[in-house]
Protein backbone atom coordinates (compact mmCIF):
# COMPACT_ATOMS: atom_id res chain seq x y z
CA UNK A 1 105.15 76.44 88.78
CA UNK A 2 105.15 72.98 86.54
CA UNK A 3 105.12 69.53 88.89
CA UNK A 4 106.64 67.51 85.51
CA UNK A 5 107.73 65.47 88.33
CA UNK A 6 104.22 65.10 89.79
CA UNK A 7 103.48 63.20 86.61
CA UNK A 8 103.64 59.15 87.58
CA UNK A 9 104.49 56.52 85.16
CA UNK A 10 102.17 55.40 83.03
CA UNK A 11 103.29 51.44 82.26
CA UNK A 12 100.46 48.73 83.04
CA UNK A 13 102.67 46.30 82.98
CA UNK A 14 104.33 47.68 86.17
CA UNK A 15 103.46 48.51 89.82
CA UNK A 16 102.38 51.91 89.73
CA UNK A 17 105.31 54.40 91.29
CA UNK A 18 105.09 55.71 94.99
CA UNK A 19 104.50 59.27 94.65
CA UNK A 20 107.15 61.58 94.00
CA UNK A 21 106.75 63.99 96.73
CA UNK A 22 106.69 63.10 100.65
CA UNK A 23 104.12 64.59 102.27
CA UNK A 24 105.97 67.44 104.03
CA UNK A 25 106.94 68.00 100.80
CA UNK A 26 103.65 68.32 98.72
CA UNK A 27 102.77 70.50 101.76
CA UNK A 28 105.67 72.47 101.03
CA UNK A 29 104.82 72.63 97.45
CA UNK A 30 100.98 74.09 97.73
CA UNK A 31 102.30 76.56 100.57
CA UNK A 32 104.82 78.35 98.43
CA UNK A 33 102.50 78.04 95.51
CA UNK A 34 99.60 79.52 97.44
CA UNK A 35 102.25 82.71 98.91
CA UNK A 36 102.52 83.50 94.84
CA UNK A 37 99.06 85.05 95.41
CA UNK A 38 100.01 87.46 97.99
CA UNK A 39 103.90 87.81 96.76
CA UNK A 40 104.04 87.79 92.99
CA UNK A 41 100.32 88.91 92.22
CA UNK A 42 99.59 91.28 94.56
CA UNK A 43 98.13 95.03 94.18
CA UNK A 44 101.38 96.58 92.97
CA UNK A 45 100.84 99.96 95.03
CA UNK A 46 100.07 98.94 98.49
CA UNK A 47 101.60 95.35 98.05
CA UNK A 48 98.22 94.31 99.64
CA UNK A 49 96.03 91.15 98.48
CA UNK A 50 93.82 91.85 95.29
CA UNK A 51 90.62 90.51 95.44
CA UNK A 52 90.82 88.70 92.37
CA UNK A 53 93.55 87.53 89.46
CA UNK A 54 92.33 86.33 85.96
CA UNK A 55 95.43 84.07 84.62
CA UNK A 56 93.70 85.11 80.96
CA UNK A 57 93.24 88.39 82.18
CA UNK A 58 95.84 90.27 84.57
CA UNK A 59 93.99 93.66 84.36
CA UNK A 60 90.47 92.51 85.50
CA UNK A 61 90.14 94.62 88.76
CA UNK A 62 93.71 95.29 89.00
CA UNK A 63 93.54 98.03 91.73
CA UNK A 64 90.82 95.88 94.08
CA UNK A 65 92.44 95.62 97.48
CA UNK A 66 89.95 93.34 99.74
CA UNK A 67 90.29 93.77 103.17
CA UNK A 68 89.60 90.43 104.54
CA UNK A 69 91.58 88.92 101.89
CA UNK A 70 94.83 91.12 103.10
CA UNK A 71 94.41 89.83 106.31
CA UNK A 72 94.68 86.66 104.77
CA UNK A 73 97.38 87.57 102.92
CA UNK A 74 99.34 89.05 105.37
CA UNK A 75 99.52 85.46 107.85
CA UNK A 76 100.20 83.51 104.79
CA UNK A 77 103.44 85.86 104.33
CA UNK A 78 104.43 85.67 108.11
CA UNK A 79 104.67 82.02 107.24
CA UNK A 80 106.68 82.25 104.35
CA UNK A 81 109.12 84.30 106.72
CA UNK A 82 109.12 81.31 109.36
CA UNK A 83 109.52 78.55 106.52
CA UNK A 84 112.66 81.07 104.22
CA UNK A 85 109.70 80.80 101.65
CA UNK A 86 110.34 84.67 101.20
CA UNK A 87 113.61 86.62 102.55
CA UNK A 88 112.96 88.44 105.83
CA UNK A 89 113.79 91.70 105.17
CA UNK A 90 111.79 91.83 101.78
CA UNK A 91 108.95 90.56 103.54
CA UNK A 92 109.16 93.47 106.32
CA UNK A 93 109.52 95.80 104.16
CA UNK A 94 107.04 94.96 101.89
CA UNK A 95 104.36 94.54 104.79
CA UNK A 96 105.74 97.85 106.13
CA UNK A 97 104.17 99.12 102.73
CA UNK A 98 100.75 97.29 103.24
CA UNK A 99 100.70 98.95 106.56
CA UNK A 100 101.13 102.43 105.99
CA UNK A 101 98.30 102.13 103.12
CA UNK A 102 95.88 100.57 105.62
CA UNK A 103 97.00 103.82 107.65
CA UNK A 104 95.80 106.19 105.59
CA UNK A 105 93.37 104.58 103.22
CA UNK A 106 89.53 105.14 104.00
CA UNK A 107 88.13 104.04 107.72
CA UNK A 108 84.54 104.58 108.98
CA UNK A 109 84.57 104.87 112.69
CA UNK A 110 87.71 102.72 112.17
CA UNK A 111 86.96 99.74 110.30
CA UNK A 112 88.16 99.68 106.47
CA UNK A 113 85.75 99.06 103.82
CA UNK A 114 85.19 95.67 102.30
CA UNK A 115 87.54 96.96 99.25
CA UNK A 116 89.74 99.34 98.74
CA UNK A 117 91.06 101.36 95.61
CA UNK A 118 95.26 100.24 95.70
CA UNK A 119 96.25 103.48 94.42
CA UNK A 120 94.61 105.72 96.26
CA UNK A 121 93.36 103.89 99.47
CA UNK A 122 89.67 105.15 98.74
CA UNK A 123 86.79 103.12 99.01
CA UNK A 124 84.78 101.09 96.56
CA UNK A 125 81.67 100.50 96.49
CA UNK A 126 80.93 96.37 97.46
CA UNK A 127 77.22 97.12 96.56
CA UNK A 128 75.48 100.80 95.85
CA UNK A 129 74.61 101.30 99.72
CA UNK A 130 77.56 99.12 101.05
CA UNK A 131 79.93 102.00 100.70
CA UNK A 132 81.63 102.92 104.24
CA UNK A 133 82.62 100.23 106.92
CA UNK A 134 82.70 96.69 106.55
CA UNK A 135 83.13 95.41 110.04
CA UNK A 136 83.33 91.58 109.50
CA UNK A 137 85.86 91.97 107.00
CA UNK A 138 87.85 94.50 109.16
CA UNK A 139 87.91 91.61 112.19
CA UNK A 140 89.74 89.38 109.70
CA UNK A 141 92.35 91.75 109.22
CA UNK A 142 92.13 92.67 112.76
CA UNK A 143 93.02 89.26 113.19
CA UNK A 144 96.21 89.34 111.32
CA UNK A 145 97.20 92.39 112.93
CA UNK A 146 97.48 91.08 116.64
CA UNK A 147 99.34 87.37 114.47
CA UNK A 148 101.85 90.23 113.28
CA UNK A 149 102.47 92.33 116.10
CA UNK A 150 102.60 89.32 118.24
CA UNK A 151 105.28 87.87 115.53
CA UNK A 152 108.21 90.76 115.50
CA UNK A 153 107.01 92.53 119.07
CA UNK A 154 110.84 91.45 120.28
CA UNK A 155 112.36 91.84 117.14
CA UNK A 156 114.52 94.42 115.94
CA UNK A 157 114.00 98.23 115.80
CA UNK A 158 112.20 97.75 112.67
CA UNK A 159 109.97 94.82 113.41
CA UNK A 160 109.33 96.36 116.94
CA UNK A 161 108.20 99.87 114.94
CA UNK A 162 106.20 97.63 112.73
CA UNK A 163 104.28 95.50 115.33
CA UNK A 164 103.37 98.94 117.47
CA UNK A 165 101.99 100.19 114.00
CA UNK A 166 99.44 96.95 113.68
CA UNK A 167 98.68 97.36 117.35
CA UNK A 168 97.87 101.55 116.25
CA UNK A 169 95.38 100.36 113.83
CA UNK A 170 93.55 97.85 115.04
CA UNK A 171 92.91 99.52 118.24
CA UNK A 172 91.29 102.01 116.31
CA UNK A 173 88.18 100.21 115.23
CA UNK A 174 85.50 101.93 116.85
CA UNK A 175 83.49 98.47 117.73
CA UNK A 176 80.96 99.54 119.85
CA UNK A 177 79.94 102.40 117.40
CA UNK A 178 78.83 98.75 115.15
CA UNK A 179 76.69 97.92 117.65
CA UNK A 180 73.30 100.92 117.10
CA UNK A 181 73.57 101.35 120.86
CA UNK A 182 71.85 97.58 121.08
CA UNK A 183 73.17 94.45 122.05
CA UNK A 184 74.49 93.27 119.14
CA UNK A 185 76.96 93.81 116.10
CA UNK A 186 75.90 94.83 112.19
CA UNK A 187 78.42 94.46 109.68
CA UNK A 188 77.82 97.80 107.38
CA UNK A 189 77.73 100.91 108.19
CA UNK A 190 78.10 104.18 105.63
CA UNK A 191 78.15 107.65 106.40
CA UNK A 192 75.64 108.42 103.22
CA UNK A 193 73.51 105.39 103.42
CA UNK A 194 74.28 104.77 107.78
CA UNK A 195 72.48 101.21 108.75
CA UNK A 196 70.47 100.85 105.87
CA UNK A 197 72.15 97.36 104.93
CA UNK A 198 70.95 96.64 108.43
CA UNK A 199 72.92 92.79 108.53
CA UNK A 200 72.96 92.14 112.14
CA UNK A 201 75.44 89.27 113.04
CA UNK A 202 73.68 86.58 114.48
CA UNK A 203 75.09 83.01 114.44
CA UNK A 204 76.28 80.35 113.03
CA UNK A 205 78.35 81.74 109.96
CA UNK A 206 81.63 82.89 109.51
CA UNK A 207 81.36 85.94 112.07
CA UNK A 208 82.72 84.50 115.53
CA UNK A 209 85.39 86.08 114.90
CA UNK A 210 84.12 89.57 114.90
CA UNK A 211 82.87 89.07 118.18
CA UNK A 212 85.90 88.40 119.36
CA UNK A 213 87.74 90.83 118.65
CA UNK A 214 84.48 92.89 119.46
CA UNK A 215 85.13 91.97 123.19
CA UNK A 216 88.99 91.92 123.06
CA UNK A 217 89.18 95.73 122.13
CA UNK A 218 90.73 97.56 125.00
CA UNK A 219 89.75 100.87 123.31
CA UNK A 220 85.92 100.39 122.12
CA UNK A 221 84.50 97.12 123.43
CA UNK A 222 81.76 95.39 123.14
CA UNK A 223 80.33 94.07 125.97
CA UNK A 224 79.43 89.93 126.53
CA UNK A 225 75.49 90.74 126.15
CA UNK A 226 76.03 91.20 122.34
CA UNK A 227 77.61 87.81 122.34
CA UNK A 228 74.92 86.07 124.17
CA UNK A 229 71.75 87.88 122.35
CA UNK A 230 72.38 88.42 119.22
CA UNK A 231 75.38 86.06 118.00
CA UNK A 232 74.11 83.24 120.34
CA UNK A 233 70.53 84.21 119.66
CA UNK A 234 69.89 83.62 123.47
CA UNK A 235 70.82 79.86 123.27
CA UNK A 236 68.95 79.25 120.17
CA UNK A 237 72.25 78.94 118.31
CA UNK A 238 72.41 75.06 119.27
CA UNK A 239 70.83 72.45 117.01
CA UNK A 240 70.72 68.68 118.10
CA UNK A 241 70.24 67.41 114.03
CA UNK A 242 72.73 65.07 112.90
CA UNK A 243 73.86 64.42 109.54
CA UNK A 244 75.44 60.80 108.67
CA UNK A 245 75.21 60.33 112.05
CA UNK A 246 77.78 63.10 112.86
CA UNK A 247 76.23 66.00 115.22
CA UNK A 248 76.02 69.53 113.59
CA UNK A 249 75.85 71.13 117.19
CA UNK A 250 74.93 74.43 115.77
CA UNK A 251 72.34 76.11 113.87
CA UNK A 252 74.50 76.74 110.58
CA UNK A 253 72.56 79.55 108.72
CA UNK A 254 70.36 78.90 105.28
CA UNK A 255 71.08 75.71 106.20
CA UNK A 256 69.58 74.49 109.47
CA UNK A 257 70.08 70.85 110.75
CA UNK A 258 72.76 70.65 107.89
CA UNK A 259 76.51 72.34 107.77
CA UNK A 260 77.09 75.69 105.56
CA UNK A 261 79.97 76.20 103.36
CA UNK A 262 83.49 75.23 104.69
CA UNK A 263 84.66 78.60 104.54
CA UNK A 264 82.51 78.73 108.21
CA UNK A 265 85.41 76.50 109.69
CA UNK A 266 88.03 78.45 108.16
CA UNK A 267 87.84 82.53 108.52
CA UNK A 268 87.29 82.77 112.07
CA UNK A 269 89.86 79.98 113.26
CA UNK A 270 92.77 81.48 110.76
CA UNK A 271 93.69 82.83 114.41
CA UNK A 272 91.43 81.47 116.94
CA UNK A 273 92.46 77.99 118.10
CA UNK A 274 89.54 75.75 118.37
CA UNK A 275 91.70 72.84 119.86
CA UNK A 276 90.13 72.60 123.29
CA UNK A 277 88.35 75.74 123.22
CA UNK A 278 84.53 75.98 124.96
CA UNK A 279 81.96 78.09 125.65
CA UNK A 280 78.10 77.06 127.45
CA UNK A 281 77.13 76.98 123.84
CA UNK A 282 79.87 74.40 121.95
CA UNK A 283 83.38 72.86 122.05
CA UNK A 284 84.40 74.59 118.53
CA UNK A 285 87.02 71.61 118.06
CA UNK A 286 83.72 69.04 118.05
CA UNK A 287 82.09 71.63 115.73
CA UNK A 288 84.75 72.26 112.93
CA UNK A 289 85.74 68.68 112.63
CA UNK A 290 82.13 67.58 112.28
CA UNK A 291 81.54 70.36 110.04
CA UNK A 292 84.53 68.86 107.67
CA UNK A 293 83.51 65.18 108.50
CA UNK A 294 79.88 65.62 107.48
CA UNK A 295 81.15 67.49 104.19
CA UNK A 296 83.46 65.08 103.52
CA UNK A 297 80.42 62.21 103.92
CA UNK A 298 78.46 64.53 101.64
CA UNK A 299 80.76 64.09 98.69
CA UNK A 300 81.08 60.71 99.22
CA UNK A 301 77.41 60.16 99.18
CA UNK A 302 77.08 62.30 95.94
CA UNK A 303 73.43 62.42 96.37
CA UNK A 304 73.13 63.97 92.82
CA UNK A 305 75.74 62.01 91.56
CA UNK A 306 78.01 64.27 90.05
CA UNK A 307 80.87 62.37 88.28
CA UNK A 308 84.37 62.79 90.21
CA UNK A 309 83.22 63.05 93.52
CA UNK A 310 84.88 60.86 95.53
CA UNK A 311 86.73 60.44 99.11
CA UNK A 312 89.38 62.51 97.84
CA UNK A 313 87.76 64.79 95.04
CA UNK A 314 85.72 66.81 97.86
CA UNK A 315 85.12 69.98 99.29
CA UNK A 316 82.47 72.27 98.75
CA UNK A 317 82.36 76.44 99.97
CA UNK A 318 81.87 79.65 99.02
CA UNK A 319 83.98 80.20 95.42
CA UNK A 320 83.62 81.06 91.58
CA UNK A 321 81.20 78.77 90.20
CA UNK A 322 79.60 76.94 87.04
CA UNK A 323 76.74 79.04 85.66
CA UNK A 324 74.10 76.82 84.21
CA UNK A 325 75.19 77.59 80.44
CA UNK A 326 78.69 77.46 81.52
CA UNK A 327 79.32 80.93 82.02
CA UNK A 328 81.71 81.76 85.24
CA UNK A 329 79.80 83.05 88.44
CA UNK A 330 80.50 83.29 92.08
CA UNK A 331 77.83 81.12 94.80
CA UNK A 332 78.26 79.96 98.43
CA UNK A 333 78.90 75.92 97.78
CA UNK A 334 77.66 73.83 100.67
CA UNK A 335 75.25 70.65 100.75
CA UNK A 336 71.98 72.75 100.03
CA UNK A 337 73.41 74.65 97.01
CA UNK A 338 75.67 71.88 95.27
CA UNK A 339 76.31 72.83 91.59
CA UNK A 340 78.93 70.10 91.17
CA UNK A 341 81.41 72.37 91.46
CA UNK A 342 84.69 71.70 93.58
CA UNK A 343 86.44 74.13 95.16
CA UNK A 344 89.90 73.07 96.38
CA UNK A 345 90.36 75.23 99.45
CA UNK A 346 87.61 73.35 101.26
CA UNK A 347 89.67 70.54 101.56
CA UNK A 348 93.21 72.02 102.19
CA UNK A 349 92.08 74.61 104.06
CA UNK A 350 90.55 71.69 106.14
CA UNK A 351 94.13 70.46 106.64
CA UNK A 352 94.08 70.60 110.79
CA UNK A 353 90.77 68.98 111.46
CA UNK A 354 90.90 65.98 108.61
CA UNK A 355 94.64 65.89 107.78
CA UNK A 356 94.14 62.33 105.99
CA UNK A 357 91.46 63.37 103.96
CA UNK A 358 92.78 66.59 103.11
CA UNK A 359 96.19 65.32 102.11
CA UNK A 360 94.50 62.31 100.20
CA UNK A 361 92.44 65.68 97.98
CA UNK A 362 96.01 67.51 97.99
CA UNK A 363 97.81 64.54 96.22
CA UNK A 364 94.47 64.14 93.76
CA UNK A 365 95.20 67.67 92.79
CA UNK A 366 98.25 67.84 92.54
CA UNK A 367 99.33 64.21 90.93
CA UNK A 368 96.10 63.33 89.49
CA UNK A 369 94.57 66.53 88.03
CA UNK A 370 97.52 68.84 88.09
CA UNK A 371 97.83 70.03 84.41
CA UNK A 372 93.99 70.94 84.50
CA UNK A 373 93.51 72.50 88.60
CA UNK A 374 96.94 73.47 89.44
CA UNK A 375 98.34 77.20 88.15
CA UNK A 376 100.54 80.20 89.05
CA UNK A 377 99.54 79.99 92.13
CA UNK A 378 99.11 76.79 93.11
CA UNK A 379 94.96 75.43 92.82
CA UNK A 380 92.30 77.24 90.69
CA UNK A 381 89.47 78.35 92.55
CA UNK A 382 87.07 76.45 91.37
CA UNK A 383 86.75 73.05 88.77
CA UNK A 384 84.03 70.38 88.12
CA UNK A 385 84.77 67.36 87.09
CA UNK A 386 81.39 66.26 86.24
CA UNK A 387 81.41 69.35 83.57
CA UNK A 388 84.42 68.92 82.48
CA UNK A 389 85.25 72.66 83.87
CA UNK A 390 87.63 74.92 85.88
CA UNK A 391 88.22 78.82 85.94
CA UNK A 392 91.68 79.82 85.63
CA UNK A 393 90.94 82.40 88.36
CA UNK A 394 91.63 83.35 91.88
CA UNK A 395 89.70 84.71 94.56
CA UNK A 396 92.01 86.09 97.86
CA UNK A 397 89.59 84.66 100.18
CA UNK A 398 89.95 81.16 98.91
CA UNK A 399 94.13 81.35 98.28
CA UNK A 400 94.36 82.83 101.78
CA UNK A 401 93.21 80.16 103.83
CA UNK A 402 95.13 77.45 102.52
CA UNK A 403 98.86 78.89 103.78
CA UNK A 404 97.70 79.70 107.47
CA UNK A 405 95.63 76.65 108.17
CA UNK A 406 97.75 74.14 106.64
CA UNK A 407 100.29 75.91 108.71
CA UNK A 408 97.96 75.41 111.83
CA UNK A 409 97.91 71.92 111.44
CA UNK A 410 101.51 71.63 110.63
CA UNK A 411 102.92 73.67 114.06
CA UNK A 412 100.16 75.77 115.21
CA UNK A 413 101.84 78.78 114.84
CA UNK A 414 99.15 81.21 113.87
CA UNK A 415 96.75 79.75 116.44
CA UNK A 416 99.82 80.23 118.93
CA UNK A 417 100.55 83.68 118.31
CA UNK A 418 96.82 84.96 118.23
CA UNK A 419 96.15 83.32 121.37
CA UNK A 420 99.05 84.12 123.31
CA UNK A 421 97.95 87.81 122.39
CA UNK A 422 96.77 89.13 126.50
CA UNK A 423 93.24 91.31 124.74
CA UNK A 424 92.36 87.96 123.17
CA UNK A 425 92.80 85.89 125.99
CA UNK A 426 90.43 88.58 128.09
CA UNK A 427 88.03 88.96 125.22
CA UNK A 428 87.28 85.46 125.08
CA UNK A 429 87.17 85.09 129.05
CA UNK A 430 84.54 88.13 128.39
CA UNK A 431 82.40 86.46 125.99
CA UNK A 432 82.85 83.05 128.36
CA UNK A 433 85.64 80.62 126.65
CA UNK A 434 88.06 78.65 127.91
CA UNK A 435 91.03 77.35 126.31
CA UNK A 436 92.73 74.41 127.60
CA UNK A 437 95.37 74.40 124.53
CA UNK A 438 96.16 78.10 125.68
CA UNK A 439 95.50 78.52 129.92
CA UNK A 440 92.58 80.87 129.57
């Protein structure tokens, strides 16, 4: 989509022009842009999210369904059907397609693989040994599957038909088979290679969520014990460093008495509301909006002085990147691993717990640095200003976030429906939350 009228007049000789666009409208704007992703580029068989999309090159892992990106995908298009970004019955219709591939595509002890072939709903190989079960990723979709059944459980026959189908699958995830018979989660298992990855899911990363859903499963759960030993490493979890005199509160890590990427305050809370929301080890609204504050701080201080980063040229997480001799790769941005690199979803996807400096990084996109950041599909994953640099690329991960959590800030309505789900609310009074946004 041009933004010709996202251009501002350029006349010294006059007071610059208010912007264009309000602000519900520039939010508006990078919502329907970001849907394109999941509407007009996705996997043409399953109509699920591709993993990636090349601008320069369409083909480039064409039939790549990702898992957790789908469950992206599929609350970003339950908010297109809320905001009349997409007609209603298209949009059923086309995630009554999505399900049914998820239905019969390849599970391992329930949980989906971390991609999927689109064609043929077989799996493909993430790594040579991470070939079966991809648990983490399957909790993301999971996620999206209680947001949709919750979302058309009174509809009509259809939507009613369509909601019992999301409940079908994600009750089959076999959660407790993840665990080895130990008190904890691991995120791979493969029925050639079994536990050889051998990734147990301790915190603080992007996992909460799996636990979660772990203990909200009324047909494999996990019990609280996993939660407490292994996620919470007993209490050890909590970390009383500060950064720019902002507390961290928990261990982030690869990173300890600093903040990971921002992707960490993004995943998990797609669904889960952190407004209010407590165990004995955190209140998760004091940890994601320090998490943002202290990266936002970060770019500001610019401690390698990158040109272009500024208050509202910020945002660093997990995206393609800037290879040293320019080449495109793929790294985990955060304040120990800064390549200069800036990857917009940091900031918008940042949208409920900063709104001011997210919409101040919003308008630099999209007014200041549109013709070079902004595409089909609203902002590239990843630019530099200090390099002069951006790939023309996409990543589902990164799109995905921006829809849902700018809706989240906007009316809350993915945080509403997950919560208001009754397995959620007990899962979390399992693993020892409370919710005063929500009663639990």
């Amino acid at each position: 989509m041009s933004c010709s009228s996202c251009n501002k007049a350029e006349d010294e000789n006059t007071t610059p022009t208010e912007p264009t666009l309000t602000d519900q409208q520039l939010l508006d704007l990078v919502q329907k842009d970001a849907l394109k992703y999941f509407w007009d580029y996705a996997e043409t068989n399953s109509k699920l999210a591709r993993e990636r999309y090349h601008t320069d090159d369409p083909s480039n892992d064409a039939q790549i369904v990702t898992t957790g990106g789908t469950g992206f995908g599929i609350m970003t298009i339950l908010v297109g059907i809320e905001r009349g970004f997409v007609p209603r019955d298209q949009a059923i219709a086309r995630l009554q397609t999505g399900l049914d591939f998820l239905e019969n595509a390849d599970r391992f002890h329930g949980a989906w693989p971390h991609w999927m072939n689109g064609a043929t709903g077989n799996v493909i190989p993430f790594g040579t040994v991470d070939n079966g079960g991809d648990l983490v990723e399957t909790s993301f979709l999971c996620q999206a599957l209680i947001c949709l059944r919750e979302y058309f459980k009174n509809g009509t026959a259809a939507e009613q038909a369509l909601a019992q189908q999301a409940d079908n699958l994600w009750k089959g995830v076999e959660w407790s088979w993840y665990t080895k018979g130990e008190n904890a989660l691991y995120w791979h298992w493969s029925p050639q290679y079994e536990w050889q990855m051998n990734f147990k899911l301790t915190g603080y990363n992007e996992c909460l969520v799996t636990y979660v859903m772990a203990a909200a499963s009324p047909t494999h759960p996990v019990g609280a014990e996993a939660y407490h030993q292994a996620w919470a490493r007993n209490g050890s979890i909590v970390n009383a460093a500060q950064r720019y005199g902002i507390p961290v509160i928990f261990d982030y890590n690869g990173a300890s008495g600093n903040v990971g990427p921002m992707f960490w305050a993004h995943y998990s809370y797609l669904g889960l509301d952190p407004r209010g929301l407590t165990d004995q080890y955190a209140n998760y609204w004091d940890l994601v909006k320090n998490h943002t504050d202290i990266m936002h701080k970060y770019c500001e201080a610019n401690p390698h002085q990158y040109n272009g980063y500024s208050d509202k040229c910020w945002g660093l997480t997990a995206s393609y990147t800037r290879n040293n001799d320019g080449s495109v790769g793929y790294s985990a941005h955060q304040p120990n691993n800064d390549r200069g690199v800036i990857s917009p979803t940091a900031a918008l996807s940042s949208f409920p717990y900063a709104p001011e400096k997210a919409m101040k990084a919003l308008r630099y996109f999209y007014e200041e640095k549109h013709d070079q950041v902004i595409g089909v599909a609203g902002p590239y994953d990843a630019f530099s200003p200090h390099y002069n640099w951006v790939t023309r690329r996409y990543l589902a991960i990164d799109q995905g976030t921006i829809v849902p959590m700018i809706e989240n800030y906007r009316t809350g309505m993915l945080w509403n429906l997950f919560m208001q789900a009754p397995e959620v609310q007990q899962g979390l009074l399992t693993l020892g939350f409370h919710s005063s946004q929500h009663g639990i």
